[in-house]
PDB file of N, CA and C in Angstrom:
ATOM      1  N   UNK A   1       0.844  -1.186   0.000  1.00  0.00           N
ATOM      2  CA  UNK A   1       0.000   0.000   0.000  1.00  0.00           C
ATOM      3  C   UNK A   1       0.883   1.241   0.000  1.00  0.00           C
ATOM      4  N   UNK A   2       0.393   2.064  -0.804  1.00  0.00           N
ATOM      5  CA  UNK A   2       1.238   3.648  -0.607  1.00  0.00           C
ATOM      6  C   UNK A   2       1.518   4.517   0.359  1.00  0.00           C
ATOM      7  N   UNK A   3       2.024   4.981   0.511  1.00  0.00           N
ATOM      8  CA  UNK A   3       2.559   5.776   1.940  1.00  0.00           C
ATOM      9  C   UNK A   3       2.778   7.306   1.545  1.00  0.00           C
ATOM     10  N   UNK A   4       3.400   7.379   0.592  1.00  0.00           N
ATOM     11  CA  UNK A   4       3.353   8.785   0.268  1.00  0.00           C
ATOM     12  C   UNK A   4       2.502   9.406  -0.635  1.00  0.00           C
ATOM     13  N   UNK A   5       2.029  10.576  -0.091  1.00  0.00           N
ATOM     14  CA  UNK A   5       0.865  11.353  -0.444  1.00  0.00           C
ATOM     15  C   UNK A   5       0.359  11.105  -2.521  1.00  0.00           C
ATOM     16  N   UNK A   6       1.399  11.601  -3.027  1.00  0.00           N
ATOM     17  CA  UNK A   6       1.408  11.589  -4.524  1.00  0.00           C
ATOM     18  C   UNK A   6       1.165   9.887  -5.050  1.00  0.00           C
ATOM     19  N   UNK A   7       1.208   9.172  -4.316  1.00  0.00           N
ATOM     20  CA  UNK A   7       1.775   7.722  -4.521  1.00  0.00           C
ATOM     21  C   UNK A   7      -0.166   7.158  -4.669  1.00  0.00           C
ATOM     22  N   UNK A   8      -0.365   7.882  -3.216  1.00  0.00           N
ATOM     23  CA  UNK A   8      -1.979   7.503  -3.389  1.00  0.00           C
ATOM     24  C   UNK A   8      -3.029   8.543  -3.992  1.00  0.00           C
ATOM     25  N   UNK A   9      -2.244   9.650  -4.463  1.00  0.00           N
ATOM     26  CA  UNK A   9      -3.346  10.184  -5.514  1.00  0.00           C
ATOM     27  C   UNK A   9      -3.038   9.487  -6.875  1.00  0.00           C
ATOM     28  N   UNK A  10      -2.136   9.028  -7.152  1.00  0.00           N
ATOM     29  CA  UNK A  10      -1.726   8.292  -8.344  1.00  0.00           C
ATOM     30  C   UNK A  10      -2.658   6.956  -8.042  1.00  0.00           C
ATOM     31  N   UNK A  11      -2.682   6.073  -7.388  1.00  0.00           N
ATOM     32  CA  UNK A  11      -3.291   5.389  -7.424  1.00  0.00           C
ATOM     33  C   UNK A  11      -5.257   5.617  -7.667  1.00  0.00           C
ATOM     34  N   UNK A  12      -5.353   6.321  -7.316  1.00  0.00           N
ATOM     35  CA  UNK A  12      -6.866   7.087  -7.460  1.00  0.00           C
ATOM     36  C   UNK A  12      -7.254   7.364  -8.505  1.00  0.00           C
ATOM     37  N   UNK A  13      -6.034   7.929  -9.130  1.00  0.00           N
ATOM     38  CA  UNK A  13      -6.285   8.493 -10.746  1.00  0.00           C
ATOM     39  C   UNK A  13      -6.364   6.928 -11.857  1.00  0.00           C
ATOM     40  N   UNK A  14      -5.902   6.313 -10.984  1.00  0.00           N
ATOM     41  CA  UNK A  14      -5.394   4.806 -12.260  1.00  0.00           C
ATOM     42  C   UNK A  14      -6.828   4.210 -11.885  1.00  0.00           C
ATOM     43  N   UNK A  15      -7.289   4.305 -10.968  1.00  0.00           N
ATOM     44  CA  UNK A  15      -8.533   3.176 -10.666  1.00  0.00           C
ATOM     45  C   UNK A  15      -9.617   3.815 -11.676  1.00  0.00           C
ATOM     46  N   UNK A  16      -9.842   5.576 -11.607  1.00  0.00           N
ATOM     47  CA  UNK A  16     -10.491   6.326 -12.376  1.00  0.00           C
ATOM     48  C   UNK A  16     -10.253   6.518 -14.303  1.00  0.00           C
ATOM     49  N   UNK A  17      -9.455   6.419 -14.501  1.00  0.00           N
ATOM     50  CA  UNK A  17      -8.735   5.648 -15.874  1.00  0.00           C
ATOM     51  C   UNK A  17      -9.061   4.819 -16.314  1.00  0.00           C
ATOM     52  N   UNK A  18      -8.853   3.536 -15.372  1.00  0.00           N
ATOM     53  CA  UNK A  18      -9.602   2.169 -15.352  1.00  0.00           C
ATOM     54  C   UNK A  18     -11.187   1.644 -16.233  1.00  0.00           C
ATOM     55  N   UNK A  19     -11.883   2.592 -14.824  1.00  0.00           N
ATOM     56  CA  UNK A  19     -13.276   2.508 -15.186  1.00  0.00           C
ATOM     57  C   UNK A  19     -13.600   3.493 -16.770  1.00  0.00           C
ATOM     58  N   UNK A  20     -13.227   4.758 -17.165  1.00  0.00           N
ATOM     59  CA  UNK A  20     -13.428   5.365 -18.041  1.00  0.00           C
ATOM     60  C   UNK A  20     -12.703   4.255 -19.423  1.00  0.00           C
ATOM     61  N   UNK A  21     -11.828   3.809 -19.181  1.00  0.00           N
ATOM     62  CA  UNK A  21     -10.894   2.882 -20.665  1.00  0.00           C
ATOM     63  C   UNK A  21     -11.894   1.670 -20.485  1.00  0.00           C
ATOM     64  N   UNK A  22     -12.338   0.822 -19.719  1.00  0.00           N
ATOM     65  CA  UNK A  22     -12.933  -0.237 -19.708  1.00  0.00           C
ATOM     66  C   UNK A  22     -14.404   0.257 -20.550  1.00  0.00           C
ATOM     67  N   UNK A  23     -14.543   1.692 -20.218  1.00  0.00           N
ATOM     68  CA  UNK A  23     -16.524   1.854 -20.680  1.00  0.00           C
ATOM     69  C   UNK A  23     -16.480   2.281 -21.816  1.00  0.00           C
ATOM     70  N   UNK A  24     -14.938   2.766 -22.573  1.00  0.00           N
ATOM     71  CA  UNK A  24     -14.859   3.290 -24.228  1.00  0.00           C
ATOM     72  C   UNK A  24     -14.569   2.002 -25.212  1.00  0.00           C
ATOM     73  N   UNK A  25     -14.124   0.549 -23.745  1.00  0.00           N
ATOM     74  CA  UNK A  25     -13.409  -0.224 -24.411  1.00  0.00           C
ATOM     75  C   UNK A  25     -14.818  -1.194 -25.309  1.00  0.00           C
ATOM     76  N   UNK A  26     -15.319  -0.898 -24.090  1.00  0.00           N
ATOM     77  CA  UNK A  26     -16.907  -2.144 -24.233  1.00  0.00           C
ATOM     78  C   UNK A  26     -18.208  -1.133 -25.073  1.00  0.00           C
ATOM     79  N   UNK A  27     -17.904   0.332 -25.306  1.00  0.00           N
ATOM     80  CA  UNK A  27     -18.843   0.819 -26.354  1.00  0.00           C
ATOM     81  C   UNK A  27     -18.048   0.780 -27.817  1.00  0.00           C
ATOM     82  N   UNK A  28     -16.996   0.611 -27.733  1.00  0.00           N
ATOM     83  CA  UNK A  28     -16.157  -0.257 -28.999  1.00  0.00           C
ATOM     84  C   UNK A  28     -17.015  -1.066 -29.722  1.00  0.00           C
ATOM     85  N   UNK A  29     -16.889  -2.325 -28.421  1.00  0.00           N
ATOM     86  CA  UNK A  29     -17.076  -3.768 -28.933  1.00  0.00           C
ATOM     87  C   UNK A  29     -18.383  -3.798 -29.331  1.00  0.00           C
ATOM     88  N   UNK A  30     -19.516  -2.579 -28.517  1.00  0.00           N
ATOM     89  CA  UNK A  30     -20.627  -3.135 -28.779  1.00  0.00           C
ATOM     90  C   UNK A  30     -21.002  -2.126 -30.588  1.00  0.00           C
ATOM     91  N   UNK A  31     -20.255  -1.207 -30.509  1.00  0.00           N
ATOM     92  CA  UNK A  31     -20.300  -0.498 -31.946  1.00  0.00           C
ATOM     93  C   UNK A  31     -19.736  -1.402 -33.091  1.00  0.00           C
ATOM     94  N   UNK A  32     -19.454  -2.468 -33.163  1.00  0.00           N
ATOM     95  CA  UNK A  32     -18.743  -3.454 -33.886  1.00  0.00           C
ATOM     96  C   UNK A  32     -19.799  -4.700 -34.272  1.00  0.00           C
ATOM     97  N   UNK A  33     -20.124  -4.786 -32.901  1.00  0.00           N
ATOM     98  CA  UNK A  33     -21.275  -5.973 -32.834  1.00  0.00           C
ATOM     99  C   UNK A  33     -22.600  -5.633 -33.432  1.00  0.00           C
ATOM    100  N   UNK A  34     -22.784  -3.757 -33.807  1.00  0.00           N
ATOM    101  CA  UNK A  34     -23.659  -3.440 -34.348  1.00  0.00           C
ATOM    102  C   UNK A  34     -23.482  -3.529 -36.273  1.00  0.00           C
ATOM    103  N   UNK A  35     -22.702  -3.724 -36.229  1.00  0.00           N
ATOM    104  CA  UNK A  35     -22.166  -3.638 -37.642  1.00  0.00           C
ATOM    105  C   UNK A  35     -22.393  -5.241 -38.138  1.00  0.00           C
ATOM    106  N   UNK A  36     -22.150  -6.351 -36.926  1.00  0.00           N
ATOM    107  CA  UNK A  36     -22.385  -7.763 -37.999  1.00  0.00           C
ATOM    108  C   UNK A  36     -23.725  -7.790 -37.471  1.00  0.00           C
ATOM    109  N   UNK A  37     -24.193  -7.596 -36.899  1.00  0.00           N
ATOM    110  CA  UNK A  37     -25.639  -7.636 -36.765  1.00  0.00           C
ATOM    111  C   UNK A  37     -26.645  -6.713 -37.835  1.00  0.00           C
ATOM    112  N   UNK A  38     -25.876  -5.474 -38.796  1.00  0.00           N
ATOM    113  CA  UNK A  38     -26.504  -5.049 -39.789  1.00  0.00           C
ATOM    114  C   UNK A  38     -26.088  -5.701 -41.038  1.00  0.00           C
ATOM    115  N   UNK A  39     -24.960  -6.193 -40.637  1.00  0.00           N
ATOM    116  CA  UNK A  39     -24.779  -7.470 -42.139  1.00  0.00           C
ATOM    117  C   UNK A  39     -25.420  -8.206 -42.774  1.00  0.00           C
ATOM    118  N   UNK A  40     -26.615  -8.344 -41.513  1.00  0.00           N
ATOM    119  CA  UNK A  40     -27.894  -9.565 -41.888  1.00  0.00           C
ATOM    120  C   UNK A  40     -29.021  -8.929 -42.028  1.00  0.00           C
ATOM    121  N   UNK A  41     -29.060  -7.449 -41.764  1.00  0.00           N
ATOM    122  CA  UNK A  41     -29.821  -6.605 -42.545  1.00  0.00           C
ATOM    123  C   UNK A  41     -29.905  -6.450 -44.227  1.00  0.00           C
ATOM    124  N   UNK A  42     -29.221  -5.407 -44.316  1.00  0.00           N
ATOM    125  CA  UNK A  42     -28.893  -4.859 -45.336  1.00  0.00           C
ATOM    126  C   UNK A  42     -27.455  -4.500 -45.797  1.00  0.00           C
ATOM    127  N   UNK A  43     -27.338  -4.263 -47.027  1.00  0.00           N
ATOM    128  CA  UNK A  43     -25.857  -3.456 -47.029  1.00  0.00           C
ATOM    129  C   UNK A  43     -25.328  -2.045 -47.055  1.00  0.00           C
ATOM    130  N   UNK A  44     -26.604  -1.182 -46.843  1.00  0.00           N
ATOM    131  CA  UNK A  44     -26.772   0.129 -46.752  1.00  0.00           C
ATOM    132  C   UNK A  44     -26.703   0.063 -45.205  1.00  0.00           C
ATOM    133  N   UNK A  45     -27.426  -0.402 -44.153  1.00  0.00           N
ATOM    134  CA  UNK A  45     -27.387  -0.676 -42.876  1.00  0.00           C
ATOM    135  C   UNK A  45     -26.405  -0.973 -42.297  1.00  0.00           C
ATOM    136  N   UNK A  46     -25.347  -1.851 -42.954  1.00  0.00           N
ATOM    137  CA  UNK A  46     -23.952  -2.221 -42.880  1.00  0.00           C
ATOM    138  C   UNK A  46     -22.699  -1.115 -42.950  1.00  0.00           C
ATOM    139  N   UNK A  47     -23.379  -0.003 -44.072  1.00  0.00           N
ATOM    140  CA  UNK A  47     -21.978   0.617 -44.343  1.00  0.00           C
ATOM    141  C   UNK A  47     -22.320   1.735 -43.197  1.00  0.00           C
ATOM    142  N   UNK A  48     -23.500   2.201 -42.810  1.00  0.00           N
ATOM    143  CA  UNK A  48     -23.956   3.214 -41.814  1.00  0.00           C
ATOM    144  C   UNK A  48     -23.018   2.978 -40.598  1.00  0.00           C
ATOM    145  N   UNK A  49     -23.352   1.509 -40.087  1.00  0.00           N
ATOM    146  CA  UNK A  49     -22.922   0.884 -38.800  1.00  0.00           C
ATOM    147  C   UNK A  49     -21.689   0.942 -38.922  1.00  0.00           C
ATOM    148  N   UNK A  50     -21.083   1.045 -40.014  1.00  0.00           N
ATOM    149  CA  UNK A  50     -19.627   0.893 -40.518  1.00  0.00           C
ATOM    150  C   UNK A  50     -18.776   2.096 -40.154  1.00  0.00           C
ATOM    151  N   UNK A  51     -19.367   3.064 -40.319  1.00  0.00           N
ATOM    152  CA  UNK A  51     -18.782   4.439 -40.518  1.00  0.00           C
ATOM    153  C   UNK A  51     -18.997   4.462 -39.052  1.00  0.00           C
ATOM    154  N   UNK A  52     -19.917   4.613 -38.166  1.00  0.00           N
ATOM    155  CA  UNK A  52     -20.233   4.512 -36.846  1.00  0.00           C
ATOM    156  C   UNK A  52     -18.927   4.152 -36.151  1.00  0.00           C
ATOM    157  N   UNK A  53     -19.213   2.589 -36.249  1.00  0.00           N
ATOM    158  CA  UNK A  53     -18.085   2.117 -35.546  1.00  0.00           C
ATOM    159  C   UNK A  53     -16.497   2.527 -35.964  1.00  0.00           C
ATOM    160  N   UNK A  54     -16.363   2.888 -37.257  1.00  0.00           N
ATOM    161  CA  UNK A  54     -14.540   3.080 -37.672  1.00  0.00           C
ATOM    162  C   UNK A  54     -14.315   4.759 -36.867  1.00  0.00           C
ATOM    163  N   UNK A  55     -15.568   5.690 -36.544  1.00  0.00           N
ATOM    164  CA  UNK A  55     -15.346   6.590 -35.793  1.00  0.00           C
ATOM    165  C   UNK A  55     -15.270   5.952 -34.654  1.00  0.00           C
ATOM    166  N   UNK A  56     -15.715   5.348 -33.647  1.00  0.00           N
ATOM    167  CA  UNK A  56     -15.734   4.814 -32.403  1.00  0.00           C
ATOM    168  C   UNK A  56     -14.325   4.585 -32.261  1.00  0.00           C
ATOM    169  N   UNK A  57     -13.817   3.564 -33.150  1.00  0.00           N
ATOM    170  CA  UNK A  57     -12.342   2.676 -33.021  1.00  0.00           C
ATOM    171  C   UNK A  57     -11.327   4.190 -33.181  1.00  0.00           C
ATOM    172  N   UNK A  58     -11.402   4.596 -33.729  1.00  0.00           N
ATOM    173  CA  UNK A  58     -10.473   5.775 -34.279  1.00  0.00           C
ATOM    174  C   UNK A  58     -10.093   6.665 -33.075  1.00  0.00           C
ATOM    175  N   UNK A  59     -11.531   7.052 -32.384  1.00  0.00           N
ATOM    176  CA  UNK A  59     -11.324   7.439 -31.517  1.00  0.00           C
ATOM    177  C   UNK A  59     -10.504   7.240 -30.259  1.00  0.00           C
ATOM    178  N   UNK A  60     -11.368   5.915 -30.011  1.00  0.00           N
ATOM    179  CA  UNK A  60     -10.264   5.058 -28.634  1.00  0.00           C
ATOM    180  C   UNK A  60      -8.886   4.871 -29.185  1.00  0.00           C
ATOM    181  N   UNK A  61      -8.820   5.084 -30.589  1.00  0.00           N
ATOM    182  CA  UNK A  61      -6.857   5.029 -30.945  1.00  0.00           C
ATOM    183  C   UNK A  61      -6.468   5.694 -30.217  1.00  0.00           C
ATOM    184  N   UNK A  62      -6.980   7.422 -30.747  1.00  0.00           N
ATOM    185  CA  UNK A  62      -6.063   8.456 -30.420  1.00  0.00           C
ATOM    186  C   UNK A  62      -6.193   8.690 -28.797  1.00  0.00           C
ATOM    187  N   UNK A  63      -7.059   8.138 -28.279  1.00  0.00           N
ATOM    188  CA  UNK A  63      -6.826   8.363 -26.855  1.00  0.00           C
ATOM    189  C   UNK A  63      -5.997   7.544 -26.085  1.00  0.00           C
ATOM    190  N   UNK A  64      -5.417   6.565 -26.979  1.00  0.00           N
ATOM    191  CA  UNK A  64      -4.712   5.502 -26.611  1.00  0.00           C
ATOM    192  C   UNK A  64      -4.666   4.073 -25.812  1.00  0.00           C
ATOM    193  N   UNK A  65      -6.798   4.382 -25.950  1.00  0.00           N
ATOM    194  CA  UNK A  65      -6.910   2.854 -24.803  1.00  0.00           C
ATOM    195  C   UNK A  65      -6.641   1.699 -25.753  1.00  0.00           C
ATOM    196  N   UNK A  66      -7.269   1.546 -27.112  1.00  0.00           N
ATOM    197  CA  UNK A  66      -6.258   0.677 -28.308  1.00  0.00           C
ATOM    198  C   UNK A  66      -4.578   1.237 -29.247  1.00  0.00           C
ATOM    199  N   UNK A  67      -4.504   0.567 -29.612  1.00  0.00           N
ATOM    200  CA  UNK A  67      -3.289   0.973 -30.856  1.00  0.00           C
ATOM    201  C   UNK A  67      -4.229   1.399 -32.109  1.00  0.00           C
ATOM    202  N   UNK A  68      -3.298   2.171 -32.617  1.00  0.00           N
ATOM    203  CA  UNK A  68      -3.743   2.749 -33.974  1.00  0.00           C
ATOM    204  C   UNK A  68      -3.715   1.621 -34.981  1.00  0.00           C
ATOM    205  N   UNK A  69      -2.538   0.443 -34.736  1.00  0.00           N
ATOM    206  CA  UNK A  69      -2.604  -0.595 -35.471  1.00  0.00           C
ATOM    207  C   UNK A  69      -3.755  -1.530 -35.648  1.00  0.00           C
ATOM    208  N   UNK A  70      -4.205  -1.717 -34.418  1.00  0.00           N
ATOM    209  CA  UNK A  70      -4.940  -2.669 -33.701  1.00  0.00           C
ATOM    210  C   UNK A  70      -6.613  -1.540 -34.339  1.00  0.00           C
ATOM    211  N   UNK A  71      -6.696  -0.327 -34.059  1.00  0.00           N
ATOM    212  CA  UNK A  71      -7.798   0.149 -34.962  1.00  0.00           C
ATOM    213  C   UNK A  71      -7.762  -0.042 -36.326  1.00  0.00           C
ATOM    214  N   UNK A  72      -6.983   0.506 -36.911  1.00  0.00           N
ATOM    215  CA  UNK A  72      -6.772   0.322 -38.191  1.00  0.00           C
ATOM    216  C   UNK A  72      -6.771  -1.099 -38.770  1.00  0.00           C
ATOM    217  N   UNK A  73      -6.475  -2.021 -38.588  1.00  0.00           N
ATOM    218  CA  UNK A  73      -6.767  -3.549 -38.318  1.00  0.00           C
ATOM    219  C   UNK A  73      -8.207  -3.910 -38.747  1.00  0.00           C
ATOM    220  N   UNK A  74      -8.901  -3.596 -37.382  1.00  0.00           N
ATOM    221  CA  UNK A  74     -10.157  -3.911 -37.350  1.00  0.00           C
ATOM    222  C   UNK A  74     -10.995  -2.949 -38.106  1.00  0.00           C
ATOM    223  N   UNK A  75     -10.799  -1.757 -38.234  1.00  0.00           N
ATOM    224  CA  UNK A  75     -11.448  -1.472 -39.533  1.00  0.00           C
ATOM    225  C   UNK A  75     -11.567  -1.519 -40.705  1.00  0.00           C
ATOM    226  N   UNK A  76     -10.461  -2.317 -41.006  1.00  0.00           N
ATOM    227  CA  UNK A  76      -9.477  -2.501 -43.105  1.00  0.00           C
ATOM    228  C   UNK A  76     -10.572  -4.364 -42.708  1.00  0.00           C
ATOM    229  N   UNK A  77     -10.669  -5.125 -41.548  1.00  0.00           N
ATOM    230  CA  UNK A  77     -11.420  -6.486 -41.757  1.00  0.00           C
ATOM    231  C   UNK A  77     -12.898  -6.098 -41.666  1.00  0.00           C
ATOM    232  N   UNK A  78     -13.424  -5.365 -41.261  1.00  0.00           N
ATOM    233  CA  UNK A  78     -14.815  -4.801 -41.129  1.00  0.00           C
ATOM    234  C   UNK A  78     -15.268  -4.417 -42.198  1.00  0.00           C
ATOM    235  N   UNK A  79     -14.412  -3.922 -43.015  1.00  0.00           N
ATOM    236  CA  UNK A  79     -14.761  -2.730 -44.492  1.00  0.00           C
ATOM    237  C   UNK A  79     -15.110  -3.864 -45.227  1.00  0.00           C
ATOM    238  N   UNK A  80     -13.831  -4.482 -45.513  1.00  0.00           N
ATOM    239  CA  UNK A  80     -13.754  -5.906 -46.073  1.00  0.00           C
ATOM    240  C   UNK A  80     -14.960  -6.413 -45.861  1.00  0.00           C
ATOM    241  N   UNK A  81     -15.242  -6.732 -45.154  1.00  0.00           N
ATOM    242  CA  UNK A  81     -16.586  -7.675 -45.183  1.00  0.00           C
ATOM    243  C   UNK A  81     -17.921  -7.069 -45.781  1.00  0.00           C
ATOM    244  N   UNK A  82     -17.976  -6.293 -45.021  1.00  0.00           N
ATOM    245  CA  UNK A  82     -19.284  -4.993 -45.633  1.00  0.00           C
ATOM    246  C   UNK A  82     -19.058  -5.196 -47.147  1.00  0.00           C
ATOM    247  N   UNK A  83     -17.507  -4.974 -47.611  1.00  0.00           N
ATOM    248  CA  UNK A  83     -17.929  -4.443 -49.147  1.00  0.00           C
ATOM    249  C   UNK A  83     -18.380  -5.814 -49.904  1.00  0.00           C
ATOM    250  N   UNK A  84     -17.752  -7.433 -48.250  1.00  0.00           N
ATOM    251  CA  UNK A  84     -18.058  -8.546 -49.820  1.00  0.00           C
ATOM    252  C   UNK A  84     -19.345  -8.751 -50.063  1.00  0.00           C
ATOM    253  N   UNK A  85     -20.355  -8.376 -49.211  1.00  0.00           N
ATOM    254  CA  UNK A  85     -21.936  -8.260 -49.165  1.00  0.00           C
ATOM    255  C   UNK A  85     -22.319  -8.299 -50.199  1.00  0.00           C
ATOM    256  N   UNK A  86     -23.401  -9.058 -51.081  1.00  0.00           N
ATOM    257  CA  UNK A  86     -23.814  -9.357 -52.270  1.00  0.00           C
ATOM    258  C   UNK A  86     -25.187  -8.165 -52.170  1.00  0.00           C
TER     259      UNK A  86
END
Protein backbone atom coordinates (compact mmCIF):
# COMPACT_ATOMS: atom_id res chain seq x y z
CA UNK A 1 0.00 0.00 0.00
CA UNK A 2 1.24 3.65 -0.61
CA UNK A 3 2.56 5.78 1.94
CA UNK A 4 3.35 8.78 0.27
CA UNK A 5 0.87 11.35 -0.44
CA UNK A 6 1.41 11.59 -4.52
CA UNK A 7 1.77 7.72 -4.52
CA UNK A 8 -1.98 7.50 -3.39
CA UNK A 9 -3.35 10.18 -5.51
CA UNK A 10 -1.73 8.29 -8.34
CA UNK A 11 -3.29 5.39 -7.42
CA UNK A 12 -6.87 7.09 -7.46
CA UNK A 13 -6.28 8.49 -10.75
CA UNK A 14 -5.39 4.81 -12.26
CA UNK A 15 -8.53 3.18 -10.67
CA UNK A 16 -10.49 6.33 -12.38
CA UNK A 17 -8.74 5.65 -15.87
CA UNK A 18 -9.60 2.17 -15.35
CA UNK A 19 -13.28 2.51 -15.19
CA UNK A 20 -13.43 5.36 -18.04
CA UNK A 21 -10.89 2.88 -20.66
CA UNK A 22 -12.93 -0.24 -19.71
CA UNK A 23 -16.52 1.85 -20.68
CA UNK A 24 -14.86 3.29 -24.23
CA UNK A 25 -13.41 -0.22 -24.41
CA UNK A 26 -16.91 -2.14 -24.23
CA UNK A 27 -18.84 0.82 -26.35
CA UNK A 28 -16.16 -0.26 -29.00
CA UNK A 29 -17.08 -3.77 -28.93
CA UNK A 30 -20.63 -3.14 -28.78
CA UNK A 31 -20.30 -0.50 -31.95
CA UNK A 32 -18.74 -3.45 -33.89
CA UNK A 33 -21.27 -5.97 -32.83
CA UNK A 34 -23.66 -3.44 -34.35
CA UNK A 35 -22.17 -3.64 -37.64
CA UNK A 36 -22.38 -7.76 -38.00
CA UNK A 37 -25.64 -7.64 -36.76
CA UNK A 38 -26.50 -5.05 -39.79
CA UNK A 39 -24.78 -7.47 -42.14
CA UNK A 40 -27.89 -9.57 -41.89
CA UNK A 41 -29.82 -6.60 -42.54
CA UNK A 42 -28.89 -4.86 -45.34
CA UNK A 43 -25.86 -3.46 -47.03
CA UNK A 44 -26.77 0.13 -46.75
CA UNK A 45 -27.39 -0.68 -42.88
CA UNK A 46 -23.95 -2.22 -42.88
CA UNK A 47 -21.98 0.62 -44.34
CA UNK A 48 -23.96 3.21 -41.81
CA UNK A 49 -22.92 0.88 -38.80
CA UNK A 50 -19.63 0.89 -40.52
CA UNK A 51 -18.78 4.44 -40.52
CA UNK A 52 -20.23 4.51 -36.85
CA UNK A 53 -18.09 2.12 -35.55
CA UNK A 54 -14.54 3.08 -37.67
CA UNK A 55 -15.35 6.59 -35.79
CA UNK A 56 -15.73 4.81 -32.40
CA UNK A 57 -12.34 2.68 -33.02
CA UNK A 58 -10.47 5.77 -34.28
CA UNK A 59 -11.32 7.44 -31.52
CA UNK A 60 -10.26 5.06 -28.63
CA UNK A 61 -6.86 5.03 -30.94
CA UNK A 62 -6.06 8.46 -30.42
CA UNK A 63 -6.83 8.36 -26.85
CA UNK A 64 -4.71 5.50 -26.61
CA UNK A 65 -6.91 2.85 -24.80
CA UNK A 66 -6.26 0.68 -28.31
CA UNK A 67 -3.29 0.97 -30.86
CA UNK A 68 -3.74 2.75 -33.97
CA UNK A 69 -2.60 -0.59 -35.47
CA UNK A 70 -4.94 -2.67 -33.70
CA UNK A 71 -7.80 0.15 -34.96
CA UNK A 72 -6.77 0.32 -38.19
CA UNK A 73 -6.77 -3.55 -38.32
CA UNK A 74 -10.16 -3.91 -37.35
CA UNK A 75 -11.45 -1.47 -39.53
CA UNK A 76 -9.48 -2.50 -43.11
CA UNK A 77 -11.42 -6.49 -41.76
CA UNK A 78 -14.82 -4.80 -41.13
CA UNK A 79 -14.76 -2.73 -44.49
CA UNK A 80 -13.75 -5.91 -46.07
CA UNK A 81 -16.59 -7.68 -45.18
CA UNK A 82 -19.28 -4.99 -45.63
CA UNK A 83 -17.93 -4.44 -49.15
CA UNK A 84 -18.06 -8.55 -49.82
CA UNK A 85 -21.94 -8.26 -49.17
CA UNK A 86 -23.81 -9.36 -52.27
Amino acid sequence: MANIKSAKKRTRKIVRQTIANKNIRNRVRTFVKKVDEAMGESKDAAKTAMIAAESELMKSASKGIISKKAASRKISRLSAKVKAMA
